[in-house]
Protein backbone atom coordinates (compact mmCIF):
# COMPACT_ATOMS: atom_id res chain seq x y z
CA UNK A 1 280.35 -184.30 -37.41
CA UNK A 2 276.70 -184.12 -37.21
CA UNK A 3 276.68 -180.62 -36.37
CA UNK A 4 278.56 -180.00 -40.00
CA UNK A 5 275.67 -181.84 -41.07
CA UNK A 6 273.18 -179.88 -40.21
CA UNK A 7 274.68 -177.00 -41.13
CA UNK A 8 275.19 -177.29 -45.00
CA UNK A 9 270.99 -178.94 -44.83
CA UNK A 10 270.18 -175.27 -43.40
CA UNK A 11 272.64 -173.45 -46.23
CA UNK A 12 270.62 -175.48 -48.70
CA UNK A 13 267.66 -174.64 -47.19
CA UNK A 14 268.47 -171.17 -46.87
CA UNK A 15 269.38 -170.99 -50.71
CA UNK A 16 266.56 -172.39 -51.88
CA UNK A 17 264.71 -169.70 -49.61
CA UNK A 18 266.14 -167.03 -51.14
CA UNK A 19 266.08 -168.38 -54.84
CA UNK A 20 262.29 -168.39 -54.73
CA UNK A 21 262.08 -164.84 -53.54
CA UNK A 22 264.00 -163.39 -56.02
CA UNK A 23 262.04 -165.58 -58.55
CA UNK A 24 259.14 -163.81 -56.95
CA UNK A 25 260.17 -160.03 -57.24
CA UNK A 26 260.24 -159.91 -61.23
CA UNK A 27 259.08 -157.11 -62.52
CA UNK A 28 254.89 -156.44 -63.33
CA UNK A 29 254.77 -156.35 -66.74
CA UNK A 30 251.74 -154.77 -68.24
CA UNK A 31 250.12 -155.14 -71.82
CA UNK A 32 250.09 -152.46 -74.32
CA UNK A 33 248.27 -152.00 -77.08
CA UNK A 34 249.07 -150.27 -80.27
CA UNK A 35 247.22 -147.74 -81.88
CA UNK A 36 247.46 -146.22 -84.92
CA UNK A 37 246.88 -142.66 -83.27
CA UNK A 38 247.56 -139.36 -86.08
CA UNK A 39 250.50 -137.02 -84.69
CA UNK A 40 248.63 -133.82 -83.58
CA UNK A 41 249.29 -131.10 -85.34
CA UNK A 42 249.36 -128.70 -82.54
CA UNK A 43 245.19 -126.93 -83.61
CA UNK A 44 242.48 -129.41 -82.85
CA UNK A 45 238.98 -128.60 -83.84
CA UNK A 46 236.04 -129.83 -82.85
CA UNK A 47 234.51 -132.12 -85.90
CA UNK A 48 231.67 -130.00 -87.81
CA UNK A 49 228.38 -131.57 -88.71
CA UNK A 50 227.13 -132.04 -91.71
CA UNK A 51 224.11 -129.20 -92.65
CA UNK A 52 220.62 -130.58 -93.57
CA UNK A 53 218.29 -128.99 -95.61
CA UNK A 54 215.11 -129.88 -93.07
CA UNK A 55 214.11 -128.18 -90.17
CA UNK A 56 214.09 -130.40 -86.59
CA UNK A 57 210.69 -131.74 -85.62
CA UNK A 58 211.04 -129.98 -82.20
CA UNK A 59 211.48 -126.53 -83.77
CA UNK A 60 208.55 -126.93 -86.70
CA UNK A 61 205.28 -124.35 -85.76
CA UNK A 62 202.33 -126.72 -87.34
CA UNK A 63 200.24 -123.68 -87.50
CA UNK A 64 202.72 -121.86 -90.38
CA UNK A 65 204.06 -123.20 -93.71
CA UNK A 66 206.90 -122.34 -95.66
CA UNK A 67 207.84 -121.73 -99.41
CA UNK A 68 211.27 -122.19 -99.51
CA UNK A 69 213.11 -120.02 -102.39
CA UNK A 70 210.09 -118.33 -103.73
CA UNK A 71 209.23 -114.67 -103.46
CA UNK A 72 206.09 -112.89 -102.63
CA UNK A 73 204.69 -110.68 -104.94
CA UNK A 74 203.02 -107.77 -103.68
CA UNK A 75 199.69 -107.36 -105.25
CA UNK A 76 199.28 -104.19 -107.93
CA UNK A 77 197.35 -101.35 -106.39
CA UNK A 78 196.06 -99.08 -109.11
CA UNK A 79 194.92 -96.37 -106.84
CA UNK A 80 198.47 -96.10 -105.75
CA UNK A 81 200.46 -92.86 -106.74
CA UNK A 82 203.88 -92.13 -105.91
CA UNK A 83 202.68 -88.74 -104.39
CA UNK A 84 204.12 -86.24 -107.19
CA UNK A 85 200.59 -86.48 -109.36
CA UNK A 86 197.04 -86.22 -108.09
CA UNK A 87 194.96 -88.73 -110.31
CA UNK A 88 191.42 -87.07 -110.75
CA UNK A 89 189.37 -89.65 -112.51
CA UNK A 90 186.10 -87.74 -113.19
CA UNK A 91 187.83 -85.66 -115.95
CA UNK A 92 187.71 -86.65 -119.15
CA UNK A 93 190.64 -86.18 -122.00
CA UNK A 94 190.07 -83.13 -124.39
CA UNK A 95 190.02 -85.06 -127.45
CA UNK A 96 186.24 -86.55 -125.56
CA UNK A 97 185.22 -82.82 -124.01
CA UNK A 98 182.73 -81.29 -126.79
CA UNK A 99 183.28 -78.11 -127.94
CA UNK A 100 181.67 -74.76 -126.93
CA UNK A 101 178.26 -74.29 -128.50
CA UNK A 102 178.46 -72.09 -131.74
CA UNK A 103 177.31 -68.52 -130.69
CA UNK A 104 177.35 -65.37 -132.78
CA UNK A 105 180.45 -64.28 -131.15
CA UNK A 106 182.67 -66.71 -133.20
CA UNK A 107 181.13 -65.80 -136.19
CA UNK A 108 183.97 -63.26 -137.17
CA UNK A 109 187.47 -63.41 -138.48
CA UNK A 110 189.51 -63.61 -135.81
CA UNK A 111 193.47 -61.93 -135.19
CA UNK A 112 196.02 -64.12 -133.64
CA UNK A 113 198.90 -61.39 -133.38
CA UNK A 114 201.97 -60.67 -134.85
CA UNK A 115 205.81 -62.23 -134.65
CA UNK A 116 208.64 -60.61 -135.40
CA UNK A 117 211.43 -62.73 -136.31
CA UNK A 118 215.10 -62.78 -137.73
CA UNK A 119 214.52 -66.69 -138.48
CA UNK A 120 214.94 -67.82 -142.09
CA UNK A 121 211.86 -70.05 -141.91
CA UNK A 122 209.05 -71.06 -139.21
CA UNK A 123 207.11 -74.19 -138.39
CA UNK A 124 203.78 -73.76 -137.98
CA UNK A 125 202.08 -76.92 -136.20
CA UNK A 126 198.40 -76.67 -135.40
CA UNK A 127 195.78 -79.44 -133.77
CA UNK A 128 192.03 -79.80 -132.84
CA UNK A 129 192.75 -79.39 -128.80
CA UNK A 130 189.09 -79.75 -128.00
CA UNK A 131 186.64 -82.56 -129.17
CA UNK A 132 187.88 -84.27 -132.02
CA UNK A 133 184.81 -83.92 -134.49
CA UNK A 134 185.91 -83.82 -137.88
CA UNK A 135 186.93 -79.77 -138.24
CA UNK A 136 188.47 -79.20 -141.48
CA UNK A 137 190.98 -75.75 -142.42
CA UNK A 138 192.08 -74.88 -145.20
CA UNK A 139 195.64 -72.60 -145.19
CA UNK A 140 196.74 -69.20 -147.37
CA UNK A 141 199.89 -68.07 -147.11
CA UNK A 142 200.02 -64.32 -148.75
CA UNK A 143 196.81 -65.34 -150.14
CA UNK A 144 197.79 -68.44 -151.63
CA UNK A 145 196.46 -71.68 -150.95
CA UNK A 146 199.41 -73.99 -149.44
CA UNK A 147 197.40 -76.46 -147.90
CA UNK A 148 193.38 -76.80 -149.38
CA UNK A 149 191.73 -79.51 -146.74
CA UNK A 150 193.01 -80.17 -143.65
CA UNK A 151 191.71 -82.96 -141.22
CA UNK A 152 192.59 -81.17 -137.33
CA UNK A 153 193.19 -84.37 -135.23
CA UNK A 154 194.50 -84.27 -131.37
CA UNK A 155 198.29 -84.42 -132.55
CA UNK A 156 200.21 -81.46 -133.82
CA UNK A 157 200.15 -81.45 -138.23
CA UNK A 158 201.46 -79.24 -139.94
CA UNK A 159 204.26 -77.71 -142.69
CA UNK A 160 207.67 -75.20 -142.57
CA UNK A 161 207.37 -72.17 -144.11
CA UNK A 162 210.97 -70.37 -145.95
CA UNK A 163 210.23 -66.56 -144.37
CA UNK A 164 210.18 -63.67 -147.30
CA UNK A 165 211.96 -60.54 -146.02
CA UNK A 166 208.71 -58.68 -144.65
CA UNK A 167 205.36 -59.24 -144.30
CA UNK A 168 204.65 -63.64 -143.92
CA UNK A 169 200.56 -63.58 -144.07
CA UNK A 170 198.68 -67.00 -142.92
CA UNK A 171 195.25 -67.46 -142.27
CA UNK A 172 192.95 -70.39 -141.52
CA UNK A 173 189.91 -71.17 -143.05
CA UNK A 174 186.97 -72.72 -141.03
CA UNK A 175 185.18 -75.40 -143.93
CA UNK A 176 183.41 -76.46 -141.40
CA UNK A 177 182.36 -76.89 -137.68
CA UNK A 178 182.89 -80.45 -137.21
CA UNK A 179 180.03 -82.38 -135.45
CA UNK A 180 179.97 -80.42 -132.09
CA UNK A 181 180.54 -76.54 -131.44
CA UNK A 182 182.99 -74.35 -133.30
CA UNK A 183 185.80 -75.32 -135.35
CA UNK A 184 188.45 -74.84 -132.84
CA UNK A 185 192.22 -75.20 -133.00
CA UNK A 186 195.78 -74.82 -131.02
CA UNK A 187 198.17 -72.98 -132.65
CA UNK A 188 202.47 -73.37 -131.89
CA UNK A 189 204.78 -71.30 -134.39
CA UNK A 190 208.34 -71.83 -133.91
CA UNK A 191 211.71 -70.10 -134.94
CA UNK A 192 214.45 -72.05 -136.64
CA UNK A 193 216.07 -72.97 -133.44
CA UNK A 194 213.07 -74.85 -132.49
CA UNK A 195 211.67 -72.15 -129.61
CA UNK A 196 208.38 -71.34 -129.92
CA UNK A 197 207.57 -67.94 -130.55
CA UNK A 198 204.03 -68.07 -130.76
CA UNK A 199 200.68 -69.96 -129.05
CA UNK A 200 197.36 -69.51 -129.64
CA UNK A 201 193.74 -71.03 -130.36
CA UNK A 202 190.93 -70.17 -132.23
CA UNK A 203 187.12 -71.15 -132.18
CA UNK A 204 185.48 -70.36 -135.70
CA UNK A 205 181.92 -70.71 -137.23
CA UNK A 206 182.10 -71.69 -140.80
CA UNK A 207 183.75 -69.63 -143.40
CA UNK A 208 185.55 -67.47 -141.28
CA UNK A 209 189.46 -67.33 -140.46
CA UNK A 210 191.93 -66.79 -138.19
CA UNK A 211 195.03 -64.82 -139.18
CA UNK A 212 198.60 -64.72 -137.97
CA UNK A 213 201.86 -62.27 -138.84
CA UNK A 214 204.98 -63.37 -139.08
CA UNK A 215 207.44 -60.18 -140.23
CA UNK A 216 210.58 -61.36 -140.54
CA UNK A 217 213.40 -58.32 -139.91
């Protein structure tokens, strides 16, 4: 009797043995945290930074400065060419080169040629292509005064002439010889087509002419 006694106290024990094991091997539970974490989208980049409109203190030179969106000029060189013209300043422009001095071999009438011409009329342009001094012409055409005082200046002046079948006489008068040398002149003539068929000067003492031919065919 005893011995059954014993034996359900050691099946209690026993139970109770086992009960607090199994109370013991529950499973570790751990905490978790939620985050609110952005599905990836399968291409990650590495965040960009912001630019800045300074310079870092490490990479500034103290010895330079800078000029930020301005441009440097460069500074005008007047002796500069571009290579295609050879600047001589110690001549002077014609209109400020005196004349020749008068000698007795411009004291004649003097024969500028003659131009043969199909043209129904001519231009005839004439200037003072020396120094400008005042020389005054006066202009005959067949002998007939077209033009009675005319002021030579360093541009081209001058009138058209309609062309008579023939013979097409003008001369050039000398009135004077200006302040300085002869009364000297450039000539052009030119066709109806506007080519010029004829060039020439002439350097006159007073009173005498120079004479020109146009003969028109």
């Amino acid at each position: 009797m005893q011995r059954s006694y014993l034996f359900i106290i050691c099946l209690f024990v026993f139970q109770l043995a086992c009960s607090q094991i199994e109370n013991n091997t529950n499973s570790i539970q751990f905490e978790i945290n939620e985050t609110n974490t952005p599905e990836s989208t399968g291409l990650e980049l590495p965040a960009r930074k912001k630019p800045t409109l300074t310079i870092p203190l490490e990479e500034r030179d103290p010895n330079t400065t800078m000029s930020i969106g301005e441009e440097e000029n460069e500074k005008l060189d007047m002796t500069k060419t571009d290579g295609l013209l050879d600047n001589k300043t110690d001549m002077a422009p014609k209109a400020f080169t005196k004349d020749k001095e008068p000698s007795l071999e411009f004291d004649r009438d003097m024969n500028l040629g003659d131009i043969k011409t199909g043209a129904r009329f001519v231009s005839v342009q004439y200037r003072d292509h020396e120094y400008v001094d005042g020389d005054l012409i006066r202009v005959y055409v067949n002998d007939d005064i077209v033009q009675s005082s005319v002021f030579l200046n360093s541009s081209f002046s001058g009138f058209t002439l309609t062309l008579e079948e023939g013979i097409n006489k003008i001369e050039f008068e000398a009135l004077n010889q200006g302040s300085s040398g002869p009364n000297t002149a450039e000539l052009h003539v030119y066709d109806d087509n506007g080519l010029i068929v004829s060039a020439k000067e002439w350097n006159l003492l007073t009173g005498r002419r120079a004479i020109i031919t146009v003969i028109k065919e």
